[in-house]
Protein backbone atom coordinates (compact mmCIF):
# COMPACT_ATOMS: atom_id res chain seq x y z
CA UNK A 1 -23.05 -15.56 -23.62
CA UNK A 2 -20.63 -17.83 -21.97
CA UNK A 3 -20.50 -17.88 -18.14
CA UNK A 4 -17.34 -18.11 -16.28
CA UNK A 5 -16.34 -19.71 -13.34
CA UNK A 6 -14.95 -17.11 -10.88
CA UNK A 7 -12.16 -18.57 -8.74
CA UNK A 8 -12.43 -17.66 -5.34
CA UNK A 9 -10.54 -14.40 -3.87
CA UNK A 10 -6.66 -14.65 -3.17
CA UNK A 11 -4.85 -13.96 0.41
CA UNK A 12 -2.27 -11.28 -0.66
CA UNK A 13 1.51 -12.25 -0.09
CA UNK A 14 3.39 -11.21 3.35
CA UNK A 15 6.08 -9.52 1.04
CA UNK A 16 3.75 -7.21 -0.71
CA UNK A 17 0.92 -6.58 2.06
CA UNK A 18 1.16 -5.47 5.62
CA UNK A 19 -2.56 -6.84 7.26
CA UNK A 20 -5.48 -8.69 5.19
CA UNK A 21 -5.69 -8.32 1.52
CA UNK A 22 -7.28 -10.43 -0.78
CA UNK A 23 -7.13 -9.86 -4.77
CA UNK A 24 -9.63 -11.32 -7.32
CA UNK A 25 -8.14 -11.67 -11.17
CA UNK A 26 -10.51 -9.26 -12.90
CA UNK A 27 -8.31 -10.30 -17.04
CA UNK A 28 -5.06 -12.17 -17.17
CA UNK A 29 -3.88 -11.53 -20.98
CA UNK A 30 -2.70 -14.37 -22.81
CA UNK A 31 0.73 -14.75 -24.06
CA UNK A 32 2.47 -12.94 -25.14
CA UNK A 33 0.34 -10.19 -23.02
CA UNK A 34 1.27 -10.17 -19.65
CA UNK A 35 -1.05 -7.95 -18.62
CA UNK A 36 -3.43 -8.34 -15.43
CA UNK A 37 -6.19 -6.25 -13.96
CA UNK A 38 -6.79 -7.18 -10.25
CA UNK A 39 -9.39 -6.32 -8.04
CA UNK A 40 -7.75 -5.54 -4.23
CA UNK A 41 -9.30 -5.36 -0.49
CA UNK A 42 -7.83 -4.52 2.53
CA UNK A 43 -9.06 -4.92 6.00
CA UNK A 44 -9.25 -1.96 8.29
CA UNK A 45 -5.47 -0.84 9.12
CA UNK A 46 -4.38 -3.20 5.88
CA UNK A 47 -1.73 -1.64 3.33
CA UNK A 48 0.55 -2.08 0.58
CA UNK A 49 4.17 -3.09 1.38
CA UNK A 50 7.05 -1.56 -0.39
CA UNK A 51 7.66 -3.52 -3.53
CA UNK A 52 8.64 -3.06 -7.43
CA UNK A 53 6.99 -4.03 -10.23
CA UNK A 54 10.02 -5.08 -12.67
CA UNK A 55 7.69 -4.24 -15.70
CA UNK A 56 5.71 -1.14 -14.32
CA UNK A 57 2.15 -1.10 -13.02
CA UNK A 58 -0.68 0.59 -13.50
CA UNK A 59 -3.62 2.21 -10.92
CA UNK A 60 -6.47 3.36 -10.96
């Protein structure tokens, strides 16, 4: 088994989030993938901005 370093959580950007968010990379595919999985917190009040996703996206 091979242990990863975790890199530490991520402030989410102004233009995407209104209030604190904070996303941990969960998989990042490797080329040509461009898929991501994401982990994503919000503070109390916290929510998700209006924004596109020029590829689609995926919740769950």
């Amino acid at each position: 088994m091979e242990i990863l370093e975790q890199p530490p959580s991520t402030k989410g950007p102004a233009d995407m989030f209104a209030g604190d968010v904070w996303f941990d990379v969960i998989h990042r595919g490797e080329e040509p993938s461009r898929a991501r999985a994401n982990m994503v917190r919000f503070a109390p009040g916290a929510r998700t901005a209006w924004h596109s996703h020029g590829l689609g996206q995926t919740t769950s």
